[in-house]
Structures are given as C-alpha cells and as structure tokens.
N, C-alpha and C. Protein backbone atom coordinates (compact mmCIF):
# COMPACT_ATOMS: atom_id res chain seq x y z
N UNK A 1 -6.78 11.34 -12.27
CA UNK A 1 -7.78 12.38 -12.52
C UNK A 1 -7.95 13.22 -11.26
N UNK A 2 -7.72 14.65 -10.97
CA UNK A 2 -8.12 15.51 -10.15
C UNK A 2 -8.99 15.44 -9.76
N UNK A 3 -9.61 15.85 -8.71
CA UNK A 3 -10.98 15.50 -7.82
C UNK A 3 -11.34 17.01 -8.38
N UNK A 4 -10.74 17.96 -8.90
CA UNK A 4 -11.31 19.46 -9.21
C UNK A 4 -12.09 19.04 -10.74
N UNK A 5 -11.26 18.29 -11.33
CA UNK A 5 -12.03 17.62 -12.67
C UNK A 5 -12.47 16.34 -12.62
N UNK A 6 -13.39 15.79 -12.06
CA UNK A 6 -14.28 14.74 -11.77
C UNK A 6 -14.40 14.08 -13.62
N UNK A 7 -14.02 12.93 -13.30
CA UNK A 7 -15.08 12.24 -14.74
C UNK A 7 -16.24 12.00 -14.86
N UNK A 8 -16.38 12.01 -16.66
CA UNK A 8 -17.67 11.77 -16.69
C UNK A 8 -18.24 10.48 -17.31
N UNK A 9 -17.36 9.62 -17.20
CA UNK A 9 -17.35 8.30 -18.08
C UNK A 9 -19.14 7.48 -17.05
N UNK A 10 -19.32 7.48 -16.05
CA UNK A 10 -20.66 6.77 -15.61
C UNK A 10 -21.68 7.69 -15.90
N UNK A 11 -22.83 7.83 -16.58
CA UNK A 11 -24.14 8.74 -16.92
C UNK A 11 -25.17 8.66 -15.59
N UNK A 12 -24.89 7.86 -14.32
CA UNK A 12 -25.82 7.64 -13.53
C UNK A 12 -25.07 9.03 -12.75
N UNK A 13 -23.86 9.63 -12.71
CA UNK A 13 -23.28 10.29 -11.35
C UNK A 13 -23.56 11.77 -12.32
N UNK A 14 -23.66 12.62 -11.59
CA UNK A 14 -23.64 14.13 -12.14
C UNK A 14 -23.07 14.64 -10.70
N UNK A 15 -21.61 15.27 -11.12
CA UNK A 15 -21.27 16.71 -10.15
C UNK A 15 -21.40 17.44 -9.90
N UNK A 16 -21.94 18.52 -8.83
CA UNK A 16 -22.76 19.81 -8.63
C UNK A 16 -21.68 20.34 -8.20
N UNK A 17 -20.73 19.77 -7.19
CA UNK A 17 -19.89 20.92 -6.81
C UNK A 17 -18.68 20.50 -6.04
N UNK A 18 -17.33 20.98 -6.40
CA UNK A 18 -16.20 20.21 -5.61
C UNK A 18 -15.55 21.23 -4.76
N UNK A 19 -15.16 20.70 -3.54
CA UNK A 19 -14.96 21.70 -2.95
C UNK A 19 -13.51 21.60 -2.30
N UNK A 20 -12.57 22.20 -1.83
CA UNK A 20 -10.79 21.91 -1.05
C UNK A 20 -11.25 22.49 0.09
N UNK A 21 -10.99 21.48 1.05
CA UNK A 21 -11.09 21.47 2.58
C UNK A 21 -9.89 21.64 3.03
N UNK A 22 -8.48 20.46 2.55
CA UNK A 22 -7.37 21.24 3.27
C UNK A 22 -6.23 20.24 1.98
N UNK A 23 -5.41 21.38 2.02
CA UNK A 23 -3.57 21.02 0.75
C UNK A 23 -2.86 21.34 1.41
N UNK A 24 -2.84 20.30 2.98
CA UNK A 24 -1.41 20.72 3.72
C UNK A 24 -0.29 19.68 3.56
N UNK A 25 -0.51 18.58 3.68
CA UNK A 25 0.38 16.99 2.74
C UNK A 25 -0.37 16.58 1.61
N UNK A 26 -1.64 16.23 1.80
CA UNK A 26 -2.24 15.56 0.43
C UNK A 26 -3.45 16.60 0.57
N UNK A 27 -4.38 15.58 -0.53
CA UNK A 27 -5.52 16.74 -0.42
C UNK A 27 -6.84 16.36 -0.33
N UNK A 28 -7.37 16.97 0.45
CA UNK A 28 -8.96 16.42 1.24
C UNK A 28 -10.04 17.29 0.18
N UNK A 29 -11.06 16.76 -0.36
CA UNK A 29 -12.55 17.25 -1.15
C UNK A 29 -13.31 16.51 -0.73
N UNK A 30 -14.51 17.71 -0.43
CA UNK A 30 -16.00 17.29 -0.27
C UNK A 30 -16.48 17.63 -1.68
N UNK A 31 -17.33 16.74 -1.89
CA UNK A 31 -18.08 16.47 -3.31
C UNK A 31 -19.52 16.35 -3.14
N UNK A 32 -20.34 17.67 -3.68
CA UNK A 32 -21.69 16.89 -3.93
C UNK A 32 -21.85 16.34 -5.13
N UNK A 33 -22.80 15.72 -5.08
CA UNK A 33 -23.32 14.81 -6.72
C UNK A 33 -24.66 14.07 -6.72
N UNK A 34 -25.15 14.32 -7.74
CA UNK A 34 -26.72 13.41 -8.35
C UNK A 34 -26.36 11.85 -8.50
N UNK A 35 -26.94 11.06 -8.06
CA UNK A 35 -26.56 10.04 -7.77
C UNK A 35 -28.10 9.27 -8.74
N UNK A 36 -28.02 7.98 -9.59
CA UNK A 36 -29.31 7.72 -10.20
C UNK A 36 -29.35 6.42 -9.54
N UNK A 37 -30.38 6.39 -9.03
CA UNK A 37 -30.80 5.10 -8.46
C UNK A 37 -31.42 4.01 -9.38
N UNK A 38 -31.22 2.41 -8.86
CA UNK A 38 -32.08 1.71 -9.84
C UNK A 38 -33.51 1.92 -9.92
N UNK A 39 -33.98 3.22 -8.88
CA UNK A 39 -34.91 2.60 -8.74
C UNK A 39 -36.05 3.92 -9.95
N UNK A 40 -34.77 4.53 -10.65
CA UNK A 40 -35.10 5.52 -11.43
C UNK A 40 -34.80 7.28 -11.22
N UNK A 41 -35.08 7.14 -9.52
CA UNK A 41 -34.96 8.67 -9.25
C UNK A 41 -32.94 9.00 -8.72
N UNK A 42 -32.97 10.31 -9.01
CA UNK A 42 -32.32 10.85 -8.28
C UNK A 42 -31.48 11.43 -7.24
N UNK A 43 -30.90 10.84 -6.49
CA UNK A 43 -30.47 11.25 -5.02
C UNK A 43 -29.17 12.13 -5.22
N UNK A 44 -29.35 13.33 -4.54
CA UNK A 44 -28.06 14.11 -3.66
C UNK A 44 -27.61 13.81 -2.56
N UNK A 45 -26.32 13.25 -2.91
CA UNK A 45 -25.04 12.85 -1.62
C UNK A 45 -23.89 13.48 -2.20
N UNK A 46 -23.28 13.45 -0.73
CA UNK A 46 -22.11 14.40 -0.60
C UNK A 46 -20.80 13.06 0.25
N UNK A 47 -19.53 13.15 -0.22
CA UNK A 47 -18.85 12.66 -0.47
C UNK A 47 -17.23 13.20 0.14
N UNK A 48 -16.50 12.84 1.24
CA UNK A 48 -15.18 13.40 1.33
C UNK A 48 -13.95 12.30 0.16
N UNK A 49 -13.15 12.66 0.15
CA UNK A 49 -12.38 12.12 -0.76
C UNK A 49 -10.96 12.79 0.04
N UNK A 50 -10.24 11.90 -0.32
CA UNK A 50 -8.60 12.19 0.27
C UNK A 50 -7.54 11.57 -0.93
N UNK A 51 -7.00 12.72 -1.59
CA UNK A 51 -6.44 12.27 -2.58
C UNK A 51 -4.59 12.50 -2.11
N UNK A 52 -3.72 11.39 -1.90
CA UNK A 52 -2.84 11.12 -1.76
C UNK A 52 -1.70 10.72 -2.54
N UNK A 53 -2.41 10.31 -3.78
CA UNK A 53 -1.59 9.64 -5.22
C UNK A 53 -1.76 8.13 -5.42
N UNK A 54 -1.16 7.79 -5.73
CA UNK A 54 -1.26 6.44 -6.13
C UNK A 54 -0.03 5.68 -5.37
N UNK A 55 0.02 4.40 -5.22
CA UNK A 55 1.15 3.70 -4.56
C UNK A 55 1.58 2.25 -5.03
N UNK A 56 2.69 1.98 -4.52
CA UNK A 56 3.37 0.70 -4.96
C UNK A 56 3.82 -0.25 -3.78
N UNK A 57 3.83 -1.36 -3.14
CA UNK A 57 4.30 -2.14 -2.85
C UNK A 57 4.49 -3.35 -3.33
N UNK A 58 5.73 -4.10 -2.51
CA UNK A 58 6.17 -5.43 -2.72
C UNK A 58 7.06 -6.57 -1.52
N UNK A 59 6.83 -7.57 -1.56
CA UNK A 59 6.94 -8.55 -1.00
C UNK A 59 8.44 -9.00 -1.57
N UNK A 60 9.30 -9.20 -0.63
CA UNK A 60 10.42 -9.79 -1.16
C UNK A 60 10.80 -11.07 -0.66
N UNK A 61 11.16 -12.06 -0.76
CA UNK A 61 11.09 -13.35 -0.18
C UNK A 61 12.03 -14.59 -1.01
N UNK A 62 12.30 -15.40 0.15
CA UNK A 62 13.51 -16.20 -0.25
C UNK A 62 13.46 -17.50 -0.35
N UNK A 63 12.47 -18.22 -1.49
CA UNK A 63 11.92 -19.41 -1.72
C UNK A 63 12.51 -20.50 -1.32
N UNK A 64 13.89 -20.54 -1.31
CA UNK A 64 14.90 -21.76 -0.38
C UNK A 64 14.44 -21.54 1.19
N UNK A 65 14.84 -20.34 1.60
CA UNK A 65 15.46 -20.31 2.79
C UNK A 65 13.72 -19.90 3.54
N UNK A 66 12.74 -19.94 2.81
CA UNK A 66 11.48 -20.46 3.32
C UNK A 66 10.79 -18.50 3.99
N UNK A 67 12.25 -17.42 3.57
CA UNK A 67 11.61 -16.53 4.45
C UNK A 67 11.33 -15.43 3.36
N UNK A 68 10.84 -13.93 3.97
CA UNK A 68 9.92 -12.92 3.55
C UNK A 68 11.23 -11.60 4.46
N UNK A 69 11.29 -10.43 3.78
CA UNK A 69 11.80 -9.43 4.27
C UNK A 69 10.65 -8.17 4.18
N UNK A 70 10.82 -7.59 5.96
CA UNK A 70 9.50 -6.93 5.71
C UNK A 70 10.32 -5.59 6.34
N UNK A 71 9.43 -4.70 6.79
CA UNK A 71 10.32 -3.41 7.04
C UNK A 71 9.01 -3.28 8.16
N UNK A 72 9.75 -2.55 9.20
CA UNK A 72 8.98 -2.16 10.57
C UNK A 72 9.11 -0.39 11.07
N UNK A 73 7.71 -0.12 10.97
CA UNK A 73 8.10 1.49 11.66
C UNK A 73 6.92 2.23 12.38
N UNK A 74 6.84 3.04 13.01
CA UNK A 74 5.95 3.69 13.75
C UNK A 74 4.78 4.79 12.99
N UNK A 75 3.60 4.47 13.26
CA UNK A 75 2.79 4.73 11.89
C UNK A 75 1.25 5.26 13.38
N UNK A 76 1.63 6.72 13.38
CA UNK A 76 1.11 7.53 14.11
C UNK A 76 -0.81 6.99 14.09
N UNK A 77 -1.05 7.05 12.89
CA UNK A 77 -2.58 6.84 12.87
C UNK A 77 -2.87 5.80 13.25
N UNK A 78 -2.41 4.63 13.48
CA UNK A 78 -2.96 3.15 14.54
C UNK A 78 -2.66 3.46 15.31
N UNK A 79 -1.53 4.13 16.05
CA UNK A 79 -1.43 4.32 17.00
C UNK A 79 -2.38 5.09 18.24
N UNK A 80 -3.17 5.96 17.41
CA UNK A 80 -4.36 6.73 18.46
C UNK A 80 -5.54 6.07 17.77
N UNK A 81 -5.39 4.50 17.19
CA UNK A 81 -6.66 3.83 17.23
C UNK A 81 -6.54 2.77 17.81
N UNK A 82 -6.53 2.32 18.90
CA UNK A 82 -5.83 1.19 19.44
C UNK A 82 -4.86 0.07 19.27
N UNK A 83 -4.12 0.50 18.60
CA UNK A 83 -2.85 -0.46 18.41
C UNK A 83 -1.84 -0.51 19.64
N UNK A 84 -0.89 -0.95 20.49
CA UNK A 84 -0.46 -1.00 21.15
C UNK A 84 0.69 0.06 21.29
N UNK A 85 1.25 -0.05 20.43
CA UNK A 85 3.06 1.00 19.91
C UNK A 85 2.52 1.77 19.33
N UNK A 86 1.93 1.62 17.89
CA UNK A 86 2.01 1.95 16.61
C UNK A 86 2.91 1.51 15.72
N UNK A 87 4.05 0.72 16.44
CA UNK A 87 4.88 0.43 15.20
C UNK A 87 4.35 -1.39 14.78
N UNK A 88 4.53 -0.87 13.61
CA UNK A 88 3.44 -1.95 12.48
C UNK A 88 4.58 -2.77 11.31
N UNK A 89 4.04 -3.84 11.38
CA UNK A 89 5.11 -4.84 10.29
C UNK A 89 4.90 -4.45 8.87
N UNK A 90 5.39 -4.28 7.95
CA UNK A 90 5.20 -3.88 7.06
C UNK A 90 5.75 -4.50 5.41
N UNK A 91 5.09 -4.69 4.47
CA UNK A 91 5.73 -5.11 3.41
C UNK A 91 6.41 -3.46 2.83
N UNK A 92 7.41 -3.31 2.05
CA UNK A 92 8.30 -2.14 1.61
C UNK A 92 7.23 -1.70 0.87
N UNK A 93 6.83 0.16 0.88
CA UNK A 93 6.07 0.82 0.24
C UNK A 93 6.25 1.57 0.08
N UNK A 94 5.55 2.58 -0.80
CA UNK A 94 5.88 3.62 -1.34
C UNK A 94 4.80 4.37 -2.25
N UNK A 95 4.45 5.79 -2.36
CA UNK A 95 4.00 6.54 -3.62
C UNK A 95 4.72 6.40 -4.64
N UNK A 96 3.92 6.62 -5.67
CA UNK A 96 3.94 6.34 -7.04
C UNK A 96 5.22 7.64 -7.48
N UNK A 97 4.89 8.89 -7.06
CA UNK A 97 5.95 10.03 -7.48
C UNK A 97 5.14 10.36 -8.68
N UNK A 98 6.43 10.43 -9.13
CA UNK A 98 6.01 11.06 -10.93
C UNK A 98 6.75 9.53 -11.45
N UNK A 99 6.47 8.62 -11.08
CA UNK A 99 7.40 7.32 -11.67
C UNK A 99 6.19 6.69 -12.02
N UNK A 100 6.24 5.69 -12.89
CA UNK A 100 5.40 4.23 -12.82
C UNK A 100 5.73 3.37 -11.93
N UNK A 101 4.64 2.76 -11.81
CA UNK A 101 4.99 1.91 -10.58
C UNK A 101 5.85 0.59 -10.24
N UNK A 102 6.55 -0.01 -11.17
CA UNK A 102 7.59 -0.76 -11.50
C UNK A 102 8.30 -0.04 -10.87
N UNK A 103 8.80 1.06 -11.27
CA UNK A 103 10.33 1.98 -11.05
C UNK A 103 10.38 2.33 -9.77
N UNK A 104 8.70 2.54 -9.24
CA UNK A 104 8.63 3.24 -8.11
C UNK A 104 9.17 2.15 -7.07
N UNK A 105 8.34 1.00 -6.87
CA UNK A 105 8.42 0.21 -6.35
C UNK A 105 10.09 -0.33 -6.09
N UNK A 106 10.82 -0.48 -7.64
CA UNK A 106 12.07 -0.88 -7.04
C UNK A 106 12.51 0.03 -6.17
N UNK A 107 12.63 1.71 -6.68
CA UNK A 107 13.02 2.45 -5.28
C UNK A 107 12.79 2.41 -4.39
N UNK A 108 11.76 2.12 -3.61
CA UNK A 108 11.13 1.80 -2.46
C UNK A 108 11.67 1.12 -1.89
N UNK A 109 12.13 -0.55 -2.42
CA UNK A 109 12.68 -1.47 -2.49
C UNK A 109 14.30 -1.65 -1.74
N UNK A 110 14.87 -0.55 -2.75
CA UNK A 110 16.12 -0.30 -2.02
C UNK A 110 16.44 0.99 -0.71
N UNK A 111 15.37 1.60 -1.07
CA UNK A 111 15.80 2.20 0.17
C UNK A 111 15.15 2.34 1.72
N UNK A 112 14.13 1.03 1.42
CA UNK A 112 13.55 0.56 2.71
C UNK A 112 14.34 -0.78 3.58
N UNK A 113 14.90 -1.35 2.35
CA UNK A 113 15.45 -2.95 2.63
C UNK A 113 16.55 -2.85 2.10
N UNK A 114 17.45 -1.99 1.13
CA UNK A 114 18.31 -2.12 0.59
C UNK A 114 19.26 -3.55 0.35
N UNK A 115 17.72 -4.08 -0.65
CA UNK A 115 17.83 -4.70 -1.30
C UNK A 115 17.48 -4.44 -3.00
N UNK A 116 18.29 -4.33 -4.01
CA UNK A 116 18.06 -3.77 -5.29
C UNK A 116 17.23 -5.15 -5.92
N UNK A 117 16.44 -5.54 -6.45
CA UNK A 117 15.90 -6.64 -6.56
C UNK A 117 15.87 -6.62 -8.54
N UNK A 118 15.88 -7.65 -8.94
CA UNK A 118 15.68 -7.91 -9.95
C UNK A 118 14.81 -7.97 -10.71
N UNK A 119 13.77 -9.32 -11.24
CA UNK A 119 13.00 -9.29 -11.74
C UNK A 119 11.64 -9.35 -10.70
N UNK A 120 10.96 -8.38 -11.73
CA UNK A 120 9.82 -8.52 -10.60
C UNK A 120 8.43 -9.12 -11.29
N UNK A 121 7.72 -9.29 -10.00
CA UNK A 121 6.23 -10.14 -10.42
C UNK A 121 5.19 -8.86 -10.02
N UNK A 122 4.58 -8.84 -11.01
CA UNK A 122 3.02 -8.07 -10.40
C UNK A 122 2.29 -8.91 -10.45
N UNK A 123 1.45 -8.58 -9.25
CA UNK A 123 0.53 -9.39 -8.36
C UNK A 123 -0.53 -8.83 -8.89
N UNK A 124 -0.99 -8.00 -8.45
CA UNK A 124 -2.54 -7.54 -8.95
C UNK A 124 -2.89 -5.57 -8.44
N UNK A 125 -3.62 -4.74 -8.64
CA UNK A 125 -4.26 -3.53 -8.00
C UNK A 125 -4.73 -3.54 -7.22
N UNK A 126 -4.64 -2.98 -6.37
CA UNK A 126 -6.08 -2.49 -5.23
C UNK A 126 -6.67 -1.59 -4.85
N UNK A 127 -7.94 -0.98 -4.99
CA UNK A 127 -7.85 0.51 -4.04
C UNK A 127 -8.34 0.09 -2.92
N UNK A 128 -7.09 0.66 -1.65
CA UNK A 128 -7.38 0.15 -0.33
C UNK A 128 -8.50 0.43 0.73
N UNK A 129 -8.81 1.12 0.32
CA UNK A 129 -9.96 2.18 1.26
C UNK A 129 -10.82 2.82 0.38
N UNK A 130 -11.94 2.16 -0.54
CA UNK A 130 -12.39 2.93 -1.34
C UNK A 130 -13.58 3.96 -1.54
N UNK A 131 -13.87 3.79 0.43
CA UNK A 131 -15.13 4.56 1.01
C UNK A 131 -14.55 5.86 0.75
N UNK A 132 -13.54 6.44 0.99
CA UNK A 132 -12.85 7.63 1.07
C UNK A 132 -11.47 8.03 0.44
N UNK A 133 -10.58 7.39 0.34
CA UNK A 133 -9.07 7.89 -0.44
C UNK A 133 -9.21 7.00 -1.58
N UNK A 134 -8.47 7.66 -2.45
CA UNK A 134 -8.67 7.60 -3.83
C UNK A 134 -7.28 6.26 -4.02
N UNK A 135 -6.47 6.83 -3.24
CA UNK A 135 -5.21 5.48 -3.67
C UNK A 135 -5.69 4.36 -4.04
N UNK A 136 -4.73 3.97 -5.02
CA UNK A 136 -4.82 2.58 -5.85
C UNK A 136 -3.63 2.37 -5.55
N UNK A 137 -3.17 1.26 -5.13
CA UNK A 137 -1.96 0.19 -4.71
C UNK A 137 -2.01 -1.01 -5.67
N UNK A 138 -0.40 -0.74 -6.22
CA UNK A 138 0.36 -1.56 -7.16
C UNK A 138 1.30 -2.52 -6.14
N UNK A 139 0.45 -3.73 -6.61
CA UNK A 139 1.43 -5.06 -5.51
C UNK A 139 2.25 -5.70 -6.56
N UNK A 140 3.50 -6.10 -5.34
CA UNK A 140 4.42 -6.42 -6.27
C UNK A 140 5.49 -7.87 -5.52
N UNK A 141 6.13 -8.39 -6.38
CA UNK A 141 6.41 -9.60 -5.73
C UNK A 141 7.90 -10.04 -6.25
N UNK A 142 9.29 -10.02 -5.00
CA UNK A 142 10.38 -10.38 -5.81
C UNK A 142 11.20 -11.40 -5.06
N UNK A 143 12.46 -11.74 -5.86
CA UNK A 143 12.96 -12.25 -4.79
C UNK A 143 13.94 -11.98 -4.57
N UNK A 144 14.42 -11.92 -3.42
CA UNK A 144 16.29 -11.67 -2.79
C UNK A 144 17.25 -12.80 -2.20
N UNK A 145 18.10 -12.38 -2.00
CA UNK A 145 19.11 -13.12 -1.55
C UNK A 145 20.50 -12.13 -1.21
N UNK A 146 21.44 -12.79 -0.33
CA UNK A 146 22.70 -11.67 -0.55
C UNK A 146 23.46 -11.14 -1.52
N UNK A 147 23.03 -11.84 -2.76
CA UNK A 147 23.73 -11.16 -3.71
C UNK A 147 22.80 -9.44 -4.03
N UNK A 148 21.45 -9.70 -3.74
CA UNK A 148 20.48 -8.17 -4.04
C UNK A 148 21.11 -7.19 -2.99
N UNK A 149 21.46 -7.40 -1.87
CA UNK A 149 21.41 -6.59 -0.96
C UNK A 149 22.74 -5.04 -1.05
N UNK A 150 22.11 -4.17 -1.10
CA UNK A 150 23.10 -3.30 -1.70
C UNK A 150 23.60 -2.47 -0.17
N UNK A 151 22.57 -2.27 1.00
CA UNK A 151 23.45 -1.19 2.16
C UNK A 151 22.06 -1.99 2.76
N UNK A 152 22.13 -1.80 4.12
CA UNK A 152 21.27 -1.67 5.25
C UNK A 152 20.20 -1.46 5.03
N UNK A 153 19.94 -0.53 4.49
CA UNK A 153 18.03 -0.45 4.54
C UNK A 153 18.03 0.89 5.43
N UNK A 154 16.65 0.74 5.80
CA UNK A 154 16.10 1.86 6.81
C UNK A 154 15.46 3.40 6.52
N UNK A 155 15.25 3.31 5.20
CA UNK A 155 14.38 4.46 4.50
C UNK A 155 15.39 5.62 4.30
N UNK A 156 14.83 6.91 4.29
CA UNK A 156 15.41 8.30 3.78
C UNK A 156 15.16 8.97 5.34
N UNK A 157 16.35 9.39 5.93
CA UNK A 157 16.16 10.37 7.29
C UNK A 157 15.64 11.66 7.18
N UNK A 158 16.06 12.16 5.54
CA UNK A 158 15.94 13.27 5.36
C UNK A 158 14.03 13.43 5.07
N UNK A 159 13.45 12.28 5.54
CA UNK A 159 12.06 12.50 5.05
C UNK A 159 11.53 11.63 6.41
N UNK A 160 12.73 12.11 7.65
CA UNK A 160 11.50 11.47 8.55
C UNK A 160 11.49 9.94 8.96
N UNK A 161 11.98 9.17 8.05
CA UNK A 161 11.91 7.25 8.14
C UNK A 161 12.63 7.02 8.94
N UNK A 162 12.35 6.45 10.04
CA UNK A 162 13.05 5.64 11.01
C UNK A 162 12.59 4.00 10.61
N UNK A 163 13.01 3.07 9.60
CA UNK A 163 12.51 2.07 9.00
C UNK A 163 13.59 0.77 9.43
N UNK A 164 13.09 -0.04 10.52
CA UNK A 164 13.84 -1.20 10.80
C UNK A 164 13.81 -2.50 9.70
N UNK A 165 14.61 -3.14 9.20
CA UNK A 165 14.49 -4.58 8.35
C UNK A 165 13.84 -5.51 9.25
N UNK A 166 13.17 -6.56 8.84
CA UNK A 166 13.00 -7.53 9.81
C UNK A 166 12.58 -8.61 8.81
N UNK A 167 13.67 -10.05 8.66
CA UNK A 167 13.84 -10.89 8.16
C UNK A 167 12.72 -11.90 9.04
N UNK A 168 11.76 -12.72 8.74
CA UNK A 168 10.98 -13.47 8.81
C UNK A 168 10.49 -15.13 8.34
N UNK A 169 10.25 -15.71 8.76
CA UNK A 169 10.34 -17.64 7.57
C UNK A 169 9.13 -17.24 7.93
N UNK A 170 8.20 -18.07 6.44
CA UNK A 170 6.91 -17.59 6.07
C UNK A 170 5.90 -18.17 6.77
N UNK A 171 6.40 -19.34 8.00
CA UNK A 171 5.28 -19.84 8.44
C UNK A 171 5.15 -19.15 10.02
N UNK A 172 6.38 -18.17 10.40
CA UNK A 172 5.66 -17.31 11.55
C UNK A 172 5.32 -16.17 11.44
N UNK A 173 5.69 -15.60 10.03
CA UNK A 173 4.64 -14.91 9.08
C UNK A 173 3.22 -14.86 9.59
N UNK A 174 2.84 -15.88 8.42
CA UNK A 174 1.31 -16.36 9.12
C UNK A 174 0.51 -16.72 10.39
N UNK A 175 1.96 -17.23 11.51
CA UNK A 175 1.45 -17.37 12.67
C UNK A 175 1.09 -15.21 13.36
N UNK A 176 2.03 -14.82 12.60
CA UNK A 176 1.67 -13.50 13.25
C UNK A 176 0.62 -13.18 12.65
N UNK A 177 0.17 -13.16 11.38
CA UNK A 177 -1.67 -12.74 11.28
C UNK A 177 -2.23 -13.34 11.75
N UNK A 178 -2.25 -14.45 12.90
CA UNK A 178 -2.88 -15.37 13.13
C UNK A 178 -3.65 -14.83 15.01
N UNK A 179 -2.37 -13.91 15.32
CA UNK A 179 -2.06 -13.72 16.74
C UNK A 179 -2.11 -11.99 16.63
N UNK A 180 -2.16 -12.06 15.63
CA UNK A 180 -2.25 -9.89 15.57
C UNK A 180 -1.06 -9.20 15.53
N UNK A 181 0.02 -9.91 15.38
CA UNK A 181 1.71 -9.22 15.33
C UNK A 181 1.27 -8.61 14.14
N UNK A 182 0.97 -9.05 12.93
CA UNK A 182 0.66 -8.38 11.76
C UNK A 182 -0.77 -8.05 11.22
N UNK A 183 -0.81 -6.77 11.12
CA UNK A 183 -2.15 -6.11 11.26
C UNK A 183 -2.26 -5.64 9.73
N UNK A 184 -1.36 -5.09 9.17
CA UNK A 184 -1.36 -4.10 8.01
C UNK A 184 -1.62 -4.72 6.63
N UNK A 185 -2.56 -4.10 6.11
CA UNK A 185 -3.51 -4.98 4.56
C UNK A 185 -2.56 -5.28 3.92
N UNK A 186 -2.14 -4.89 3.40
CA UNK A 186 -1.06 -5.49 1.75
C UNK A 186 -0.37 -5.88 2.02
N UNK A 187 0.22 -6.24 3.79
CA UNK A 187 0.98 -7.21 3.29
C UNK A 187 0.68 -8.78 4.06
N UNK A 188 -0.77 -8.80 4.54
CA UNK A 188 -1.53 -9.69 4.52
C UNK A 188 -2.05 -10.26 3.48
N UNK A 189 -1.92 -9.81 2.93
CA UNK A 189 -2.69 -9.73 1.40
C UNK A 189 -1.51 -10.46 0.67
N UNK A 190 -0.30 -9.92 0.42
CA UNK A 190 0.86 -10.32 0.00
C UNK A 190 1.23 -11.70 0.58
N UNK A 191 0.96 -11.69 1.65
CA UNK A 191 1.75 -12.99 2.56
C UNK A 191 0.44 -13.89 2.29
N UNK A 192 -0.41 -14.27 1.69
CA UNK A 192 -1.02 -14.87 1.77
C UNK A 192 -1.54 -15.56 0.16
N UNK A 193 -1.27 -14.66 -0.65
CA UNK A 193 -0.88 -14.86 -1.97
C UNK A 193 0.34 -15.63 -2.08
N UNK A 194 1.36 -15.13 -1.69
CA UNK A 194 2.65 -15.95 -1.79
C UNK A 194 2.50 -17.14 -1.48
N UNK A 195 1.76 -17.86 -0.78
CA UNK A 195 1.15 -19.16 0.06
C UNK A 195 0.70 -20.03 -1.28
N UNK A 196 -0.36 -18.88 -1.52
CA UNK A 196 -1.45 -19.61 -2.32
C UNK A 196 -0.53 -19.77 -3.76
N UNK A 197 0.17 -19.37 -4.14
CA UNK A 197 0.72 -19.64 -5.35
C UNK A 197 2.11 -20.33 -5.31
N UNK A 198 2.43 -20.79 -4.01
CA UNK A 198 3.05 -21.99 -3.55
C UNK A 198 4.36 -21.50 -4.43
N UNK A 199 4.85 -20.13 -3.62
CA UNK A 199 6.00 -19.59 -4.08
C UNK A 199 7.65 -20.10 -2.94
N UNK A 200 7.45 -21.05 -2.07
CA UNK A 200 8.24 -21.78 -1.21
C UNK A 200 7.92 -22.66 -0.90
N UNK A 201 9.78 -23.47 -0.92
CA UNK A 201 9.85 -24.67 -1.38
C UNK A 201 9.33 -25.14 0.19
N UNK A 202 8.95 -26.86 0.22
CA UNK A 202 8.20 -27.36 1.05
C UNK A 202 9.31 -27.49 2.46
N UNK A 203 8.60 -27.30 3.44
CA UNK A 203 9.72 -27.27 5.14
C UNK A 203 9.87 -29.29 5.60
C-alpha cells in the first residue's frame, strides 16, 4: 500500500495529510494523523515513514558438516554509527522486486553465494524497524552442499556489490553474537532459530 494512499482498515487512525520529502533511492513521507486514544480523545501526531519495498532473506546451512554460509560486505550506515569497518556479516538478502518472495529470495541466493538452493523453508515475517520503514522481511531457510553451488558468489558489480562468501560451523556462529563479530538482525535471528529447531546434527 502507498504511503500517498494510506489505509483505512483501523477506525481509531484518520489521515490529514501525506506529504514526499525525498524519491531519490526509496521514498521518505511525513504523515499527519488523528490518532484515538483509549482514553477516548483525539491526538494529532505526525509520523516519518521510509518506504523501501519489501524484502527477503535466507539462511543456508549444512546440517552434516555442522556449518551456515553467510555473505560479508561494507554497509555505509553502521559504519558512521560506530561500528568499526562497516563491513557486517550477513545472512544473503535482498528486495522483493516485482517477484514474490520465494523467487526473490532464491535470486538473492544465487547471486550473493552462488549457491542455487532447492527446497526451501519459510521461517516466519518481520517488520524490522517498525518505528519508521515500512519493510517487511521474508525469512527463509535452506540447505546447501557442493552439489547447489553454481559460480562464486559475490553479488551484481553492475549494482555496486562488492559481496565476500564466508563459510562458518554454527557454534562460532554463535560465539560471534556472543563477542559482537555479528551484529546484523536477521541473521541473528536466523542463526538462532536454526539452533532452536535443532536443524544440526549433534558435534
């Protein structure tokens, strides 16, 4: 749904007015709106929103061989918030496109890790940040081996990706959320699900 056409499915929210701040990559709106309190009355608040699309990731991992394939790259906005590099561990991701997110996701898939993966597991939705950007993230869960692996990996140049592979066993995985090597939500989130649903075999 466009942030220019707001829904009207909740009767407590009323829109007064949407406004485009900036459509230079994605797109930033300030929103006022009537807001109904429990407590009966009324309140006016105003609202930024950052609408980016929707997204897909997934976790790929190798239930024998105890490990996880993650993709590593330099990700400007931690970087001028105190992160050390900026370059951040990463589970394979991606926008939605004009695809569903199955389809999306396998693309992502192969051309972050180029690994073509098979059957896949959905994990669950998320919206990651829901004070402000609208994205909803589709998690996803597969598995590989050398027979998936189709080329190298390392993203699209022609869009900028400088995207390293980095093969991992799932218990220094966890030692890196443990120690701050791995900072980035979903695939904390991912690596920790995979645990809990006791998707590798015992060390």
């Amino acid at each position: 749904m466009p942030a220019e056409s707001p829904p009207d499915r909740n009767p407590r929210v009323r829109v007064e007015e949407v406004r485009l701040l900036s459509d230079n990559w994605y797109r930033l709106h300030t929103t006022t709106f009537e807001y109904l309190g429990d407590d009966g009355e009324w309140s006016t608040q105003s609202r930024e929103t950052y609408d980016r699309g929707n997204g897909a990731t997934i976790l790929l991992y190798d239930a024998q061989r105890r490990t996880v394939l993650l993709t590593q790259q330099f990700r400007y906005p931690v970087y001028i918030n105190d992160h050390p590099d900026g370059v951040m561990l990463e589970t394979a991701a991606g926008l939605l496109d004009d695809d569903d997110p199955e389809t999306a996701i396998r693309r992502e898939a192969i051309e972050e890790t180029g690994h073509q993966v098979g059957e896949v597991t959905h994990v669950f939705d998320v919206y990651m940040s829901p004070g402000s950007v609208t994205e909803r993230l589709h998690f996803y869960a597969a598995p590989y081996d050398s027979a998936t692996r189709r080329h190298a990996g390392g993203g699209l140049a022609d869009e900028g990706e400088h995207i390293t592979v980095v093969e991992l066993g799932i218990d220094e995985a966890l030692g890196m959320i443990e120690d701050g090597r791995i900072q980035d939500a979903k695939t904390i989130m991912l690596l920790q699900w995979s645990v809990l649903r006791g998707l590798f075999a015992q060390g």
